[in-house]
N, C-alpha and C. Protein backbone atom coordinates (compact mmCIF):
# COMPACT_ATOMS: atom_id res chain seq x y z
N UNK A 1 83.41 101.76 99.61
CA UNK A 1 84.64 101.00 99.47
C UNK A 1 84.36 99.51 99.56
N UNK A 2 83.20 99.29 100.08
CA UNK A 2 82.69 97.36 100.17
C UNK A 2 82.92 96.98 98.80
N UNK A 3 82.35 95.70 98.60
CA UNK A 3 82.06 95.55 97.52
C UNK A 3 80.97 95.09 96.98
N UNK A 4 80.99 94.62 96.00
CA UNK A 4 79.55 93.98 95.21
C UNK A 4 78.54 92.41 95.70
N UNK A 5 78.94 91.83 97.07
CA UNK A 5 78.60 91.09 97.62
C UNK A 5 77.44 91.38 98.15
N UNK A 6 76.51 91.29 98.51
CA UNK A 6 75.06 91.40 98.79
C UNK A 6 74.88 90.47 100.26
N UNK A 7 74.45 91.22 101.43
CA UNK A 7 74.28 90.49 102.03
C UNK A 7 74.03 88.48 102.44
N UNK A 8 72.95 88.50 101.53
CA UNK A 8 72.70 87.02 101.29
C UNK A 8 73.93 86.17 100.39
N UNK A 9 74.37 86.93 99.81
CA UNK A 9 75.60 86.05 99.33
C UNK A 9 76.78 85.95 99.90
N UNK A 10 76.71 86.83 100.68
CA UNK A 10 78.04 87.18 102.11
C UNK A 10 77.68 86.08 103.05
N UNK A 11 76.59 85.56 103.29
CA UNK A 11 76.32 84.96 104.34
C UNK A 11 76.42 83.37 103.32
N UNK A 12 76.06 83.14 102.24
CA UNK A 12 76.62 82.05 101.41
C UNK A 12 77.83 81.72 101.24
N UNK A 13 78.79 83.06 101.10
CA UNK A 13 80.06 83.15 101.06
C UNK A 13 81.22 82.29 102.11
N UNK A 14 80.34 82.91 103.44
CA UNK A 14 80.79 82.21 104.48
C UNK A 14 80.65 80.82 105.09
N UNK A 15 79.52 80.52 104.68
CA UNK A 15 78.88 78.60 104.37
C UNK A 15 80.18 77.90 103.69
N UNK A 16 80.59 79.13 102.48
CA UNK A 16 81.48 77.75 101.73
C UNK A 16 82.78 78.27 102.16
N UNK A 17 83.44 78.96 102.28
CA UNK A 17 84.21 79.30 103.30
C UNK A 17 85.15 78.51 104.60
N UNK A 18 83.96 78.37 105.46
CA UNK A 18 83.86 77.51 106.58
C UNK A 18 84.19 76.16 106.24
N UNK A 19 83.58 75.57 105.43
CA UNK A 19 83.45 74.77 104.33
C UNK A 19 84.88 74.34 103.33
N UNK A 20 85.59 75.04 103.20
CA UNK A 20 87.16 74.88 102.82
C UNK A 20 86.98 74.89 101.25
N UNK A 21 85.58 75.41 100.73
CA UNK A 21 85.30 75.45 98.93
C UNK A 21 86.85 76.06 98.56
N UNK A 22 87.30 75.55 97.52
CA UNK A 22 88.36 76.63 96.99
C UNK A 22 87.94 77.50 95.92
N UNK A 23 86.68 77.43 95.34
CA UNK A 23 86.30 77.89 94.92
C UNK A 23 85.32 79.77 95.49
N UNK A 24 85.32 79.54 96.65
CA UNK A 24 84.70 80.47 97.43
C UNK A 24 86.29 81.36 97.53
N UNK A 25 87.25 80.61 97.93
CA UNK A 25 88.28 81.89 98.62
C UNK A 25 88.77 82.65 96.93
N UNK A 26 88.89 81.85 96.03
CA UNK A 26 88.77 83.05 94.97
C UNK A 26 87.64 83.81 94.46
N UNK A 27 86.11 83.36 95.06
CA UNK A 27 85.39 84.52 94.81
C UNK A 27 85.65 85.89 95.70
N UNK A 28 86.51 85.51 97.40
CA UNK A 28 86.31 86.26 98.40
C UNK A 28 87.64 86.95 97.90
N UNK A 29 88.51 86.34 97.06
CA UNK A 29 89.44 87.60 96.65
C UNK A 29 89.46 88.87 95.33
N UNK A 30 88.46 87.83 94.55
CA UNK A 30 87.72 88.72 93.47
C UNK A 30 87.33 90.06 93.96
N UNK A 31 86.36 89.67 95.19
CA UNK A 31 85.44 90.53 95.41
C UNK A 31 85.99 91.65 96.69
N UNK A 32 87.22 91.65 97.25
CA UNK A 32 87.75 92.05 98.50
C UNK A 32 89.32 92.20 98.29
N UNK A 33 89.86 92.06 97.24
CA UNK A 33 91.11 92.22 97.13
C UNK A 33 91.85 93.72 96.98
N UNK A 34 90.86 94.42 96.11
CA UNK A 34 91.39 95.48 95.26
C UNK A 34 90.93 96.54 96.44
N UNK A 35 90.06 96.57 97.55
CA UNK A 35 89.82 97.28 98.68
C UNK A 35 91.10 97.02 99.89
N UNK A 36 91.49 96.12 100.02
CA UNK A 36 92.04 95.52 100.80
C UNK A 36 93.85 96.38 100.77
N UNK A 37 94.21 96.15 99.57
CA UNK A 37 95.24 96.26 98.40
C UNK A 37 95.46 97.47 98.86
N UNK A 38 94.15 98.22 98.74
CA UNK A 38 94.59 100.03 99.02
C UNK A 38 94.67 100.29 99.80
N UNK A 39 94.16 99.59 101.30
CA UNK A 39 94.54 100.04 102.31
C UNK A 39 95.88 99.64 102.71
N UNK A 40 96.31 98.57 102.32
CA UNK A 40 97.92 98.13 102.51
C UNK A 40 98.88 98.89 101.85
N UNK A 41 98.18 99.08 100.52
CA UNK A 41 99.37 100.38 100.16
C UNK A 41 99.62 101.66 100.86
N UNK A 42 98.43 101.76 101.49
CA UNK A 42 98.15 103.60 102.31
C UNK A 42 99.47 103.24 103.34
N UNK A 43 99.51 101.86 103.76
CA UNK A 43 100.05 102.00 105.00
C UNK A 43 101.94 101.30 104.41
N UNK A 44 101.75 101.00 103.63
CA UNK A 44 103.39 100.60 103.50
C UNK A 44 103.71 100.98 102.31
N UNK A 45 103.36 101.54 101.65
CA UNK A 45 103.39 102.87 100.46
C UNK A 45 104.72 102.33 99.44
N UNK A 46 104.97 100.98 99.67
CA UNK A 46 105.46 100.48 98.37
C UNK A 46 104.64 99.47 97.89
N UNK A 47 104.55 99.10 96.25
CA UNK A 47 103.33 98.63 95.84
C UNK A 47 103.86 96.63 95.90
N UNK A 48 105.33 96.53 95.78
CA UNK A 48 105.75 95.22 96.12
C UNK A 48 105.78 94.62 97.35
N UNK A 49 105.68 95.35 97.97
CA UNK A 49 105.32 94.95 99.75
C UNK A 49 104.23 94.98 99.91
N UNK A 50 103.38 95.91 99.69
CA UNK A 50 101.85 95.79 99.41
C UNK A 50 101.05 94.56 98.81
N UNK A 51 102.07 94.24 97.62
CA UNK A 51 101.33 92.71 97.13
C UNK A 51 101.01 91.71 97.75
N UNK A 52 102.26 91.41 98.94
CA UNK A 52 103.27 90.52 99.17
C UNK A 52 102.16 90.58 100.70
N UNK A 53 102.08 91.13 101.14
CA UNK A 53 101.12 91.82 102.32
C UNK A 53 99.76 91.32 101.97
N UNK A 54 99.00 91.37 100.93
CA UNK A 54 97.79 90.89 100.46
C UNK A 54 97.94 89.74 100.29
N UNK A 55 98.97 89.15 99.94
CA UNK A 55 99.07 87.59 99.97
C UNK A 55 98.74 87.09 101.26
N UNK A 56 100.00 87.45 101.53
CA UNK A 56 100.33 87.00 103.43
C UNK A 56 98.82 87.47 104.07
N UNK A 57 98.07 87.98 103.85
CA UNK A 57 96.15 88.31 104.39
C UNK A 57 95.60 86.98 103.66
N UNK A 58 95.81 86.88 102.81
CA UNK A 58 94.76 86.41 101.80
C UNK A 58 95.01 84.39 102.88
N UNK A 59 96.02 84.13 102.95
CA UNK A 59 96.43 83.15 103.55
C UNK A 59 96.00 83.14 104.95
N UNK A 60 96.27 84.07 105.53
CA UNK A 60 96.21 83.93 107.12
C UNK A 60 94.42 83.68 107.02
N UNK A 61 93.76 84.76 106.12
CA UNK A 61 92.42 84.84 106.36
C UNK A 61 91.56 83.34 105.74
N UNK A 62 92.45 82.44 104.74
CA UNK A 62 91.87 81.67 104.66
C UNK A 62 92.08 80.47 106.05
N UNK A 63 93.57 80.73 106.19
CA UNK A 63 93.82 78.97 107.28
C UNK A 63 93.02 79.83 108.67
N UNK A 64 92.76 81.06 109.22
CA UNK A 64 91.77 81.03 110.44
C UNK A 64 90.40 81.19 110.16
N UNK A 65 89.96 81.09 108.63
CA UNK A 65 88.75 81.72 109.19
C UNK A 65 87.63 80.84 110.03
N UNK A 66 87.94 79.96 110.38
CA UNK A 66 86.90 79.11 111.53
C UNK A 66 87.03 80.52 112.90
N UNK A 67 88.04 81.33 112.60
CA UNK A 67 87.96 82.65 114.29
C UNK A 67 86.58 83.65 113.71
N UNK A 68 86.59 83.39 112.27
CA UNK A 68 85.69 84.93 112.05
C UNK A 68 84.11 84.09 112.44
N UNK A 69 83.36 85.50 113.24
CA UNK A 69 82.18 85.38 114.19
C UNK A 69 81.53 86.40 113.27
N UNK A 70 80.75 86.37 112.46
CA UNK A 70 79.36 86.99 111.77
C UNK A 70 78.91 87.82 113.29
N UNK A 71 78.33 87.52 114.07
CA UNK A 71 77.84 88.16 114.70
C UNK A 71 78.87 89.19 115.41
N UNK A 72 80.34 89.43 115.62
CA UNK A 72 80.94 90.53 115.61
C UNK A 72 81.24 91.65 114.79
N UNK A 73 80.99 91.45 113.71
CA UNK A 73 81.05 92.03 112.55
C UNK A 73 80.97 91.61 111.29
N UNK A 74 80.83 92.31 110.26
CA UNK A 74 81.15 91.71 108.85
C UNK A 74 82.71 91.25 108.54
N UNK A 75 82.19 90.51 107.43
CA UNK A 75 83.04 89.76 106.93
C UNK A 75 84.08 90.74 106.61
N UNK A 76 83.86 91.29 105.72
CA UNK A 76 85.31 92.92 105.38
C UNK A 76 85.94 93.48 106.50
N UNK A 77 85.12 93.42 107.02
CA UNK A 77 85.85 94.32 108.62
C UNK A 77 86.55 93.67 109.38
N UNK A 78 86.70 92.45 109.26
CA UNK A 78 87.34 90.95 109.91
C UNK A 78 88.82 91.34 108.99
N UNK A 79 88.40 91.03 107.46
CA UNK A 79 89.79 91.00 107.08
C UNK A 79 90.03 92.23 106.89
N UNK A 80 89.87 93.55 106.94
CA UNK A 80 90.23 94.63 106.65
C UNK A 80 91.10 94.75 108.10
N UNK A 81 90.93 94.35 109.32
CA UNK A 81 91.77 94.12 110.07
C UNK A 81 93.03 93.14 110.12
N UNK A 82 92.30 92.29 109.52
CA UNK A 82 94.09 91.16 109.67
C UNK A 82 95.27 92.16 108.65
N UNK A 83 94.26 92.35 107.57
CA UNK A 83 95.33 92.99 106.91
C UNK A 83 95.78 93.96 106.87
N UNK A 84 95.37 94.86 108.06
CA UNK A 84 95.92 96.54 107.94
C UNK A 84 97.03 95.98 109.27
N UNK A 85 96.69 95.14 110.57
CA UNK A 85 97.46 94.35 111.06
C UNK A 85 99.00 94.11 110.47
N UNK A 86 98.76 93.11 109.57
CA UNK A 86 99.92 92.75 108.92
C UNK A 86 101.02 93.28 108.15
N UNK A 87 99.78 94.53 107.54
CA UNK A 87 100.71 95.84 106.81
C UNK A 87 101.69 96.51 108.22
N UNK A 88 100.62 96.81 109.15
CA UNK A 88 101.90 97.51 110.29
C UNK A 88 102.86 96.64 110.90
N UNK A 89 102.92 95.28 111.03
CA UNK A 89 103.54 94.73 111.42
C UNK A 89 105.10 94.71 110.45
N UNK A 90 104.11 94.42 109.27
CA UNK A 90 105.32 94.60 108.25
C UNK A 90 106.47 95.99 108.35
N UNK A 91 105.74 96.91 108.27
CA UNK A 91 106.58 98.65 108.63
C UNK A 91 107.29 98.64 109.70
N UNK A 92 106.95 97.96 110.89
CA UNK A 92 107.63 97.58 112.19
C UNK A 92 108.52 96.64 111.92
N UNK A 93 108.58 95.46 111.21
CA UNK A 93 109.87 94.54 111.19
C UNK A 93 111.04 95.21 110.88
N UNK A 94 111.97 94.39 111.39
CA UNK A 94 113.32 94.74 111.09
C UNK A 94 114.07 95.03 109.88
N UNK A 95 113.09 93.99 108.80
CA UNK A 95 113.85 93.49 107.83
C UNK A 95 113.13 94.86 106.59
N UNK A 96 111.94 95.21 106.90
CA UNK A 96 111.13 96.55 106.48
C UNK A 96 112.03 97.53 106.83
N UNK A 97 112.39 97.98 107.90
CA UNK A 97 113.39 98.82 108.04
C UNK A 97 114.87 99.12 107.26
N UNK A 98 115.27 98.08 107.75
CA UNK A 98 116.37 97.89 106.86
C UNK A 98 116.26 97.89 105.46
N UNK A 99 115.45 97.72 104.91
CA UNK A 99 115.19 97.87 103.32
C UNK A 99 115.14 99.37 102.48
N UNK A 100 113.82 99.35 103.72
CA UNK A 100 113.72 101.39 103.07
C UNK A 100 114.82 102.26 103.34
N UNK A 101 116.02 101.62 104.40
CA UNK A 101 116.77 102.28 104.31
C UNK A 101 118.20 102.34 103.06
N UNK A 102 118.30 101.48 102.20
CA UNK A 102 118.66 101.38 101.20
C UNK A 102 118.27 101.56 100.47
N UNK A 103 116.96 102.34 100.60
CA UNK A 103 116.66 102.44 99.23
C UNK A 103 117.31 103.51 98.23
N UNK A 104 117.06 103.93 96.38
CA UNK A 104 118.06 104.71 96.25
C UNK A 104 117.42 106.07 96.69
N UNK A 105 117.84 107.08 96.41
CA UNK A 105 117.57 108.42 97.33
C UNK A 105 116.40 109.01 96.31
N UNK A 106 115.91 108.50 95.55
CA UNK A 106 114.81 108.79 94.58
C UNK A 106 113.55 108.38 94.84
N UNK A 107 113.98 107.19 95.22
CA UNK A 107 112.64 106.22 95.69
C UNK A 107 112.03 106.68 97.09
N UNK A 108 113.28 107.53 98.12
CA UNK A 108 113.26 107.15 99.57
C UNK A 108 111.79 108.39 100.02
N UNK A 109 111.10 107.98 100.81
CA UNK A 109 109.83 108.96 101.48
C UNK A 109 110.90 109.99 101.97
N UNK A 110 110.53 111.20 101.24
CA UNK A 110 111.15 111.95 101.79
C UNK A 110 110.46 113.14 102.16
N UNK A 111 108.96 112.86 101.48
CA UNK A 111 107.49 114.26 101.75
C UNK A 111 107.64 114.69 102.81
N UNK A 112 107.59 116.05 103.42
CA UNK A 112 107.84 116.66 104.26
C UNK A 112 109.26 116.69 104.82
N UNK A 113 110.12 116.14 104.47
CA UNK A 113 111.59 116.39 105.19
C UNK A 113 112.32 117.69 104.43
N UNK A 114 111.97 117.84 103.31
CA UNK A 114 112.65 119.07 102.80
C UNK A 114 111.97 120.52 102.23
N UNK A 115 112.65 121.38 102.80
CA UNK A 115 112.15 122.91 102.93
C UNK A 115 112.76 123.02 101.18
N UNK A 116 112.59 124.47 101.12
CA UNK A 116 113.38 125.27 99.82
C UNK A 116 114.68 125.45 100.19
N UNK A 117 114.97 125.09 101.22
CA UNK A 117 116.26 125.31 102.15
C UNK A 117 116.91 124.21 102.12
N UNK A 118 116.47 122.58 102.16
CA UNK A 118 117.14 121.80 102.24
C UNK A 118 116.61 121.18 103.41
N UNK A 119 117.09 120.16 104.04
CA UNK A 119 117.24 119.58 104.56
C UNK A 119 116.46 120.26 105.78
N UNK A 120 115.08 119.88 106.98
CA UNK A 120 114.82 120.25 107.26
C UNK A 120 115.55 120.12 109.13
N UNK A 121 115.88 121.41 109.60
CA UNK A 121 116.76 120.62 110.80
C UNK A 121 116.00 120.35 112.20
N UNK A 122 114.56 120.58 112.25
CA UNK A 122 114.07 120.39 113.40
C UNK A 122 113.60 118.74 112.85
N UNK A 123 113.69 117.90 111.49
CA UNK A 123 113.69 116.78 111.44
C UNK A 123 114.75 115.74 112.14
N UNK A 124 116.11 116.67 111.75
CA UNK A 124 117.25 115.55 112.13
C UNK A 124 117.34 114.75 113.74
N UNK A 125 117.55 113.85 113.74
CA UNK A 125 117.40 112.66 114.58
C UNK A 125 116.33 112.81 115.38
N UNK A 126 115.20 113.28 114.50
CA UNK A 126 113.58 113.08 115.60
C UNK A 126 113.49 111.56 114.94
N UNK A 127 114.04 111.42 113.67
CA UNK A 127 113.40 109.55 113.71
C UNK A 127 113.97 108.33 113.88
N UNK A 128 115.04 109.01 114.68
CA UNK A 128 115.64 107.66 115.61
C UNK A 128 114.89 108.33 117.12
N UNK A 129 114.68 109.08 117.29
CA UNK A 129 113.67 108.93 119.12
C UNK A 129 112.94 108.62 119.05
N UNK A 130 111.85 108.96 117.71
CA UNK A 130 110.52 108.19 117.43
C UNK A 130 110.77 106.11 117.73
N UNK A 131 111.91 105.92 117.32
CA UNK A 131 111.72 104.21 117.97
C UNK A 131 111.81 104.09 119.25
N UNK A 132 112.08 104.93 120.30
CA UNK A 132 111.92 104.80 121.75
C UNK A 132 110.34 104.70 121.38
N UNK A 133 109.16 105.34 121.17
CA UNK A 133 108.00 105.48 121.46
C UNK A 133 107.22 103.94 121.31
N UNK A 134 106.33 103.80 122.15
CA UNK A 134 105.82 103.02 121.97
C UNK A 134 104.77 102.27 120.61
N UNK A 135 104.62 101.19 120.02
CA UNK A 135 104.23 100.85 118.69
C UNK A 135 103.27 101.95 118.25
N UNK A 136 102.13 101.99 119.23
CA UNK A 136 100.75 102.36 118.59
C UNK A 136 101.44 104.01 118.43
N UNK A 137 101.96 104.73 119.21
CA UNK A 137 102.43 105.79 119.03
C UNK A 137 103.17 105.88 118.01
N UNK A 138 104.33 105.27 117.40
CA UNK A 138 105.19 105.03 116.65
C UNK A 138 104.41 105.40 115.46
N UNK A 139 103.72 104.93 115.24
CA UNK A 139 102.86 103.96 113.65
C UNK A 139 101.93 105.76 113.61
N UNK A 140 101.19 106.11 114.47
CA UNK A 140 100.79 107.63 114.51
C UNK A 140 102.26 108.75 114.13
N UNK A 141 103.26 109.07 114.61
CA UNK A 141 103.82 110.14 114.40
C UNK A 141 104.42 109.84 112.78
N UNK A 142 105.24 108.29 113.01
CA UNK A 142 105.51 108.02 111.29
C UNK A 142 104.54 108.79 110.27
N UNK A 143 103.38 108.17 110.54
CA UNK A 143 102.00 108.25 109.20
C UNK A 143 102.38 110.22 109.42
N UNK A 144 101.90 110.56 110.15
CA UNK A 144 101.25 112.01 110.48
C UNK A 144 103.08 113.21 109.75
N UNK A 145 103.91 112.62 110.71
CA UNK A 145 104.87 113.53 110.41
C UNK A 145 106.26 113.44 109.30
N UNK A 146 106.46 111.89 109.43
CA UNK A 146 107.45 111.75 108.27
C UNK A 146 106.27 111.31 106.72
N UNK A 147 104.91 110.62 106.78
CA UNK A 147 104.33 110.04 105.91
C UNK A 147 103.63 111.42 105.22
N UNK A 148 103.38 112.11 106.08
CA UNK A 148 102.58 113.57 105.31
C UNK A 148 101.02 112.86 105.56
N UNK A 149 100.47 112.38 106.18
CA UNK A 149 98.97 111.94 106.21
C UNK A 149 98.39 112.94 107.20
N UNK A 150 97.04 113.38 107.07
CA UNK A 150 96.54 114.32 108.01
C UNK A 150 95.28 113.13 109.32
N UNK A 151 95.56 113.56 110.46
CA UNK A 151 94.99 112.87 111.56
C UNK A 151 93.83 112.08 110.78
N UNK A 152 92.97 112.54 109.87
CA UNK A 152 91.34 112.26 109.49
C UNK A 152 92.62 110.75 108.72
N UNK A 153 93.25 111.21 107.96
CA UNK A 153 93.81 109.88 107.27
C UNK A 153 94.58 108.81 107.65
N UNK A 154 95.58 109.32 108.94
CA UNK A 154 95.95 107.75 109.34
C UNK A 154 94.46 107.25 110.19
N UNK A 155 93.40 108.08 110.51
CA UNK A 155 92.05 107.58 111.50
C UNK A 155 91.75 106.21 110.26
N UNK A 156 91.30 107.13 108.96
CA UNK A 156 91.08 106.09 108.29
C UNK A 156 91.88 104.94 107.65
N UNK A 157 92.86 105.04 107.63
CA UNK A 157 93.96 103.86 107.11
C UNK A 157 94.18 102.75 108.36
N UNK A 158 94.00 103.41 109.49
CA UNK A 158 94.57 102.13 110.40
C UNK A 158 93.07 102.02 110.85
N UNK A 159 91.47 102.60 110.40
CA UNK A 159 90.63 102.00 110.77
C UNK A 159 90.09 102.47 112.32
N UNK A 160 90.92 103.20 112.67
CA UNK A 160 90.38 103.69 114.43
C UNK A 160 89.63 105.10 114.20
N UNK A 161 88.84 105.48 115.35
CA UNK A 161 88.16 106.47 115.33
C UNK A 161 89.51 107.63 115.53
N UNK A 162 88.94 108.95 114.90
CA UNK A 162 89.66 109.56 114.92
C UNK A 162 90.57 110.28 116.48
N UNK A 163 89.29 110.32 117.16
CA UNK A 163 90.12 111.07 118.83
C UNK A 163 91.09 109.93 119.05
N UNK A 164 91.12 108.33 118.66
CA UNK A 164 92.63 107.61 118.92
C UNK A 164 93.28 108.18 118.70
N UNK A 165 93.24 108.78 117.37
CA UNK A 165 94.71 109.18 116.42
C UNK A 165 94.91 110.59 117.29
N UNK A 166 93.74 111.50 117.71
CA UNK A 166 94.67 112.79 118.21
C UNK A 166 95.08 112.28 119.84
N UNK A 167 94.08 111.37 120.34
CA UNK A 167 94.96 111.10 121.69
C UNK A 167 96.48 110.35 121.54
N UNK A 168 96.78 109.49 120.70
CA UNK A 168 97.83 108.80 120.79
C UNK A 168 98.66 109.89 119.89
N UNK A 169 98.73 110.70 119.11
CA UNK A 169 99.41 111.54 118.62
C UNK A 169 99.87 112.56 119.94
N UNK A 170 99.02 113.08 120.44
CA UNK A 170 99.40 114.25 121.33
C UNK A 170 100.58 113.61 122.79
N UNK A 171 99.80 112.31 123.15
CA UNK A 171 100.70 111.27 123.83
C UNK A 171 102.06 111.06 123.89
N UNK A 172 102.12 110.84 122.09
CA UNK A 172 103.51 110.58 121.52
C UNK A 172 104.25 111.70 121.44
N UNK A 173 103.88 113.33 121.26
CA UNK A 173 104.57 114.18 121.58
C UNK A 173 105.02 114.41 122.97
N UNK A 174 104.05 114.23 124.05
CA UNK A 174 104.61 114.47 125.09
C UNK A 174 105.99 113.43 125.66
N UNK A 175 106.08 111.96 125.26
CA UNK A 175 106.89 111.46 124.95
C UNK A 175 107.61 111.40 124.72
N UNK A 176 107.99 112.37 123.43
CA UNK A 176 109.54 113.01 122.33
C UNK A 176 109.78 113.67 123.28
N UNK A 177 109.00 114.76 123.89
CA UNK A 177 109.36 115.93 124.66
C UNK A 177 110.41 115.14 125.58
N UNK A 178 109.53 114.88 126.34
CA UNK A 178 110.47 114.15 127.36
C UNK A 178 111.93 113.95 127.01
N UNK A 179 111.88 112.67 126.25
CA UNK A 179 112.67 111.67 125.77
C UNK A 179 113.96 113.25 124.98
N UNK A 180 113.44 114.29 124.34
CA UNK A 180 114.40 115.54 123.63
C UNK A 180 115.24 115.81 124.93
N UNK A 181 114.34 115.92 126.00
CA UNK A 181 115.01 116.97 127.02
C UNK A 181 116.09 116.01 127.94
């Protein structure tokens, strides 16, 4: 999923970079955009918010990058965080909320909510208790139970090892439990 950057030119990359080239931050979006892109879509699964999300990265990652440290990691893995960051932040705002909820009933995520039966009823108002739960929990039961993603896939979309996703998943049930009874 990297891309075609070669060590030694990654480490050039970042010279001009540092450096404020404007010519460098459109090689670093050439070369890191269309990876980037897909993981923002995995996580906010409309492709105009998704854009809009790669922008809002593409910016943040140029005005801080004097924070990114080579020796903590690579360069991708720096922004593959701001921007999977920003994608959840985005799904968490208010104004994200409120949107998908207008949306028309064609467009709306509805994978897994409906049986051959209709309407599934051990769904109804589990996703207004799911906002009692705490974020990191939140962002796990969404992906896993209303998004249809399997544990291995929100592991990989939000980038954490997988036992996060089954500890904070199993967490967040005991949570609902509670919070049902």
């Amino acid at each position: 999923m990297e891309t075609t950057v070669n060590i030694d030119s990654e480490e050039v990359l970042v010279e001009r970079l540092r450096a404020q080239d404007q010519k460098a931050i459109a090689l670093l979006y050439k070369n890191y955009s269309a990876a980037l892109y897909g993981v923002i879509l995995r996580i906010v699964k409309v492709e105009e918010v998704a854009e809009d999300v790669l922008q809002e990265s593409f910016v943040k990652i140029w005005s801080s990058f004097d924070s990114y440290d080579a020796h903590k990691g690579r360069l991708f893995t720096w922004m593959l965080n701001i921007s999977r960051n920003l994608a959840i932040d985005k799904i968490r705002s208010k104004q994200y909320r409120v949107s998908s909820k207008t949306d028309p009933v064609e467009d709306a995520n509805t994978r897994g909510m409906v049986s051959s039966e209709g309407i599934r009823p051990d769904h109804i108002g589990i996703k207004e208790i799911t906002e009692k739960l705490i974020p990191d929990q939140k962002v796990i039961i969404d992906m896993m139970y209303f998004g249809g993603y399997t544990q291995t896939e929100v592991a990989e979309t939000l980038n954490i090892p997988l036992g996060t996703v089954k500890t904070r998943a199993r967490m967040a049930i005991k949570a609902l439990g509670k919070l049902i009874k």
